[in-house]
N, C-alpha and C. Protein backbone atom coordinates (compact mmCIF):
# COMPACT_ATOMS: atom_id res chain seq x y z
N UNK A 1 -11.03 -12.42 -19.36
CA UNK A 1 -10.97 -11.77 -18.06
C UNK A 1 -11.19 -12.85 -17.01
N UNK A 2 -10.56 -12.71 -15.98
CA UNK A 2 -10.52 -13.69 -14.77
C UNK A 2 -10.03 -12.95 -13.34
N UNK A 3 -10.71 -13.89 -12.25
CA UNK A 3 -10.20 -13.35 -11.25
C UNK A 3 -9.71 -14.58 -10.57
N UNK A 4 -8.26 -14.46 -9.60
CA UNK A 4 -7.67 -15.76 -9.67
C UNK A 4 -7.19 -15.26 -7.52
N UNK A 5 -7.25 -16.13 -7.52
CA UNK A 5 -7.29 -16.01 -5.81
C UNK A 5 -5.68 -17.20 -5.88
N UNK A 6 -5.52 -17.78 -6.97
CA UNK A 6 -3.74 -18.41 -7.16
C UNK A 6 -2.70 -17.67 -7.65
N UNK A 7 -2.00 -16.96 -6.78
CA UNK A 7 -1.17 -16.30 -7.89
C UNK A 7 -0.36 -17.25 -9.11
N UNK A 8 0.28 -18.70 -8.91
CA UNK A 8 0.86 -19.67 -9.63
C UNK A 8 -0.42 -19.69 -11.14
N UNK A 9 -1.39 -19.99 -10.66
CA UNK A 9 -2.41 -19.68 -12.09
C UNK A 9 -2.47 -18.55 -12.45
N UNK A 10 -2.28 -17.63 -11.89
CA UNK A 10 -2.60 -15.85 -13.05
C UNK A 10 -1.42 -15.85 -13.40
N UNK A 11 -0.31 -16.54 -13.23
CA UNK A 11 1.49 -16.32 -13.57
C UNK A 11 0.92 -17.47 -15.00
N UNK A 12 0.67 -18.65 -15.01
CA UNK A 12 0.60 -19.41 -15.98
C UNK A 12 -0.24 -18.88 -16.77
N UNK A 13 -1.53 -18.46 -16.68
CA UNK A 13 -2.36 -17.40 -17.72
C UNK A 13 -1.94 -16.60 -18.69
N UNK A 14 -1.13 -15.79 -17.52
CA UNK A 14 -0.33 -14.80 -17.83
C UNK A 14 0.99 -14.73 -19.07
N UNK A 15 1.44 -16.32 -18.60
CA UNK A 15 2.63 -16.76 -19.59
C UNK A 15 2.21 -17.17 -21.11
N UNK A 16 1.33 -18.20 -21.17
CA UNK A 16 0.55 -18.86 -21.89
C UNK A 16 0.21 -17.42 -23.18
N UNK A 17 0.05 -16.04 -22.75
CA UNK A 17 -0.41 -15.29 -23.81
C UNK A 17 -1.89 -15.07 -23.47
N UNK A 18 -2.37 -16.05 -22.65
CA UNK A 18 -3.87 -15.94 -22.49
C UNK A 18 -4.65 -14.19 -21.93
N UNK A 19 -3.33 -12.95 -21.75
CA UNK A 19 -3.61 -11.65 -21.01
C UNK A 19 -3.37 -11.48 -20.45
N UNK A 20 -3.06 -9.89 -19.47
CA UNK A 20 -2.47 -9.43 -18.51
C UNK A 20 -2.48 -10.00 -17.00
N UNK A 21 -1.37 -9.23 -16.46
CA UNK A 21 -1.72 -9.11 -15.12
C UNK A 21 -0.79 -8.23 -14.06
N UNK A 22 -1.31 -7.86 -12.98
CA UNK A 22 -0.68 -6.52 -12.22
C UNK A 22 0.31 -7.74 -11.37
N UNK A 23 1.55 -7.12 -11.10
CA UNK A 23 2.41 -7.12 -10.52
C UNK A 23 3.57 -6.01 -10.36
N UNK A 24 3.84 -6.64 -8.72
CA UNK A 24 4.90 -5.15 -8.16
C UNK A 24 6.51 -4.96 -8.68
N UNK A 25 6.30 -3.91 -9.27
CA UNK A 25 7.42 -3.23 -9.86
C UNK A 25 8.88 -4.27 -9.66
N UNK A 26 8.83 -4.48 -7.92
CA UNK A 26 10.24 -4.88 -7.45
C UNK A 26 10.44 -6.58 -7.61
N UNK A 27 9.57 -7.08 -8.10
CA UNK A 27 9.62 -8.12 -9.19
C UNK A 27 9.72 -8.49 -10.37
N UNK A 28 9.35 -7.46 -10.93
CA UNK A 28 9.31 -7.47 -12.50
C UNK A 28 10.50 -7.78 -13.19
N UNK A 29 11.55 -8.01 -13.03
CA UNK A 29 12.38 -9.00 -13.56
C UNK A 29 12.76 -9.76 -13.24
N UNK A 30 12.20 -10.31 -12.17
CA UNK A 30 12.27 -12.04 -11.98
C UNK A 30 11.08 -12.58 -12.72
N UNK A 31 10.07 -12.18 -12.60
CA UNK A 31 8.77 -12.87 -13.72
C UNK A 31 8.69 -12.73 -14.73
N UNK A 32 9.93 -11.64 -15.23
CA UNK A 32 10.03 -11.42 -17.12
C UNK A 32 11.04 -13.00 -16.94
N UNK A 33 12.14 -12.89 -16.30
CA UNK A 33 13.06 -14.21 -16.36
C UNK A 33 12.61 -15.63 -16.38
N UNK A 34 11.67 -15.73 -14.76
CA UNK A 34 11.35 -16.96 -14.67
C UNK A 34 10.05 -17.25 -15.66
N UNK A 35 8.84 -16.65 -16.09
CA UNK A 35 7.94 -16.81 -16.90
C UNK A 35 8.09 -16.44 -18.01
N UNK A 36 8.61 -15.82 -18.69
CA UNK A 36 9.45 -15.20 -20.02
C UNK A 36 8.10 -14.42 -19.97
N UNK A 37 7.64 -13.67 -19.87
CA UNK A 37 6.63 -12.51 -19.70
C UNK A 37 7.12 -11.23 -19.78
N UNK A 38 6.57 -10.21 -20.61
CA UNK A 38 7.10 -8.68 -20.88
C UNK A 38 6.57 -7.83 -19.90
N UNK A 39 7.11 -7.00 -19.46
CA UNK A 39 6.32 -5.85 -18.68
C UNK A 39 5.76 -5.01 -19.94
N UNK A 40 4.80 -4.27 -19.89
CA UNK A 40 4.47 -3.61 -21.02
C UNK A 40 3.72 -1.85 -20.28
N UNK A 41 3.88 -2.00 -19.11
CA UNK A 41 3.53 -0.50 -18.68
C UNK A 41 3.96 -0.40 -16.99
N UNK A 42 3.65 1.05 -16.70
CA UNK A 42 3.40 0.94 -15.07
C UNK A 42 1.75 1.52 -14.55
N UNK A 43 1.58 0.98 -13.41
CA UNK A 43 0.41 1.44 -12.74
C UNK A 43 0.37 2.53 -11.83
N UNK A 44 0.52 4.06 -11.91
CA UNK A 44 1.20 4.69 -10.95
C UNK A 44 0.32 4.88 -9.83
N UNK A 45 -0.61 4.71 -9.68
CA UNK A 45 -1.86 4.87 -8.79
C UNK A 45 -2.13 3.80 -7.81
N UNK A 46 -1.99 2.87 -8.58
CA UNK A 46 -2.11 1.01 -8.16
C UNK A 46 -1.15 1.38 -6.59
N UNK A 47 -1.46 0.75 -5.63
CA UNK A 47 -0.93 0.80 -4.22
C UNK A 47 -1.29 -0.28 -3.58
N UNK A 48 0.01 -0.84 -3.04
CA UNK A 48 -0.84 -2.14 -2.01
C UNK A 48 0.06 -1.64 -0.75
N UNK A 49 -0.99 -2.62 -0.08
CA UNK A 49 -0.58 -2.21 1.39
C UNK A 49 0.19 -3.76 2.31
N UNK A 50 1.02 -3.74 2.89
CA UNK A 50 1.48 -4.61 3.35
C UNK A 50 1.60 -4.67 5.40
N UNK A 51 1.07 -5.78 5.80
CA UNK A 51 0.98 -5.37 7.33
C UNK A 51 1.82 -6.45 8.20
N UNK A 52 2.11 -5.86 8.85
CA UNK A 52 3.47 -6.60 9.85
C UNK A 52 2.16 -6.52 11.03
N UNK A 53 1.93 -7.69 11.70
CA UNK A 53 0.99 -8.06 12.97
C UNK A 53 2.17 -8.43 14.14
N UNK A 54 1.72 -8.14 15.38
CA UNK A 54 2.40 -8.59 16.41
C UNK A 54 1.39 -8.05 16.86
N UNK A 55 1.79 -8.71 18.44
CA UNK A 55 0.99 -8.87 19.99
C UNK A 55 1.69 -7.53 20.69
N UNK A 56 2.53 -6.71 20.40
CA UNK A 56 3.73 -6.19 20.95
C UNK A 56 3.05 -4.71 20.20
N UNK A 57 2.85 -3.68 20.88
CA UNK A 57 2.64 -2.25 20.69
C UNK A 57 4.02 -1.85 20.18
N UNK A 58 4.94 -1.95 20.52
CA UNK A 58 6.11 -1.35 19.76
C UNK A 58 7.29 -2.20 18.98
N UNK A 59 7.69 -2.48 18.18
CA UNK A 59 8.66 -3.27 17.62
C UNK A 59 9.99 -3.14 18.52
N UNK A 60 10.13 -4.49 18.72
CA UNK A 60 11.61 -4.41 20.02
C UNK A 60 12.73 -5.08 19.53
N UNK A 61 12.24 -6.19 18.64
CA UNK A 61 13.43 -7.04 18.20
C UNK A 61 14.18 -6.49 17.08
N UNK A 62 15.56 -6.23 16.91
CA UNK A 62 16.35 -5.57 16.08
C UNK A 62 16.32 -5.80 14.75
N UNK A 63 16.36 -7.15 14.87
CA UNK A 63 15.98 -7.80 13.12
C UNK A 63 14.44 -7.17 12.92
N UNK A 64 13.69 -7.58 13.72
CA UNK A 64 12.42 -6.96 12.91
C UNK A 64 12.27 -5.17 12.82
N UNK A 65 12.65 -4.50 14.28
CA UNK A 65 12.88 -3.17 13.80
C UNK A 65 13.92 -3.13 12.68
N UNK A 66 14.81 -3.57 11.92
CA UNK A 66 15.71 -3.76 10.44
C UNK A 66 14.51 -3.60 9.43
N UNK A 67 14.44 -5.06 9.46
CA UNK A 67 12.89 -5.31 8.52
C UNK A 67 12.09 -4.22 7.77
N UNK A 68 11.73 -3.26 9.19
CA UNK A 68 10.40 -2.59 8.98
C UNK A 68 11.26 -1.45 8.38
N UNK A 69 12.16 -1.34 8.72
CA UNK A 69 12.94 0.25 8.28
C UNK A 69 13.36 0.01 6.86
N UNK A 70 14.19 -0.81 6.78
CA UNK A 70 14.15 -1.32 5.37
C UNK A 70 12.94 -1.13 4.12
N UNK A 71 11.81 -1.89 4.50
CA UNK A 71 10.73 -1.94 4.33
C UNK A 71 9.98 -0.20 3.27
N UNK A 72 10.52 0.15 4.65
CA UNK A 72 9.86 2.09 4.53
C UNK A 72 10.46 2.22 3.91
N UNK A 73 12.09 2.16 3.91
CA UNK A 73 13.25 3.09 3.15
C UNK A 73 13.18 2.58 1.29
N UNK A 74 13.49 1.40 1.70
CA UNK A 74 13.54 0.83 0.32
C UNK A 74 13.02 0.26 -0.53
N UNK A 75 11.65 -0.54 -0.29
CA UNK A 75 10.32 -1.32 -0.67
C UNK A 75 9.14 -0.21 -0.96
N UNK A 76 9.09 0.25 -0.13
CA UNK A 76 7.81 1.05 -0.05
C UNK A 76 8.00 2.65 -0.23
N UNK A 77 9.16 3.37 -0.83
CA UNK A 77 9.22 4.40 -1.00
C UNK A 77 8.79 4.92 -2.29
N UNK A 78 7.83 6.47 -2.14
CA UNK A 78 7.34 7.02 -2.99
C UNK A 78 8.39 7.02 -3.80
């Protein structure tokens, strides 16, 4: 058991056989590819939260209003 504040070391841990580790769904086959690592379950409860900061009360710029909608629609949907 370990707690790793590197994600590059819990990926090599992880590869090595040395035991698990949580990662988001919409990766999971790039880290089965690039680390040859199995997925072996899901976490349905597990939730992270992701935060977009600005100085700006409302999102104005088009690419970033894109971004965020995207974001909702397709990243982050139940």
């Amino acid at each position: 058991m370990g707690e790793f504040e590197d994600l590059a070391l819990l990926k090599t841990f992880g590869q090595t056989g040395l035991g698990l580790f949580a990662a988001p769904v919409t990766i999971s086959r790039e880290l089965e590819r690039q680390y040859h690592v199995q997925r072996i379950g899901d976490l349905p409860g597990l939730r992270e939260r992701y935060y977009a900061i600005t100085v700006e009360r409302r999102l104005r710029h088009p690419a970033v209003v894109r971004i965020s909608q995207a974001a909702r629609e397709e990243v982050f949907a139940p």
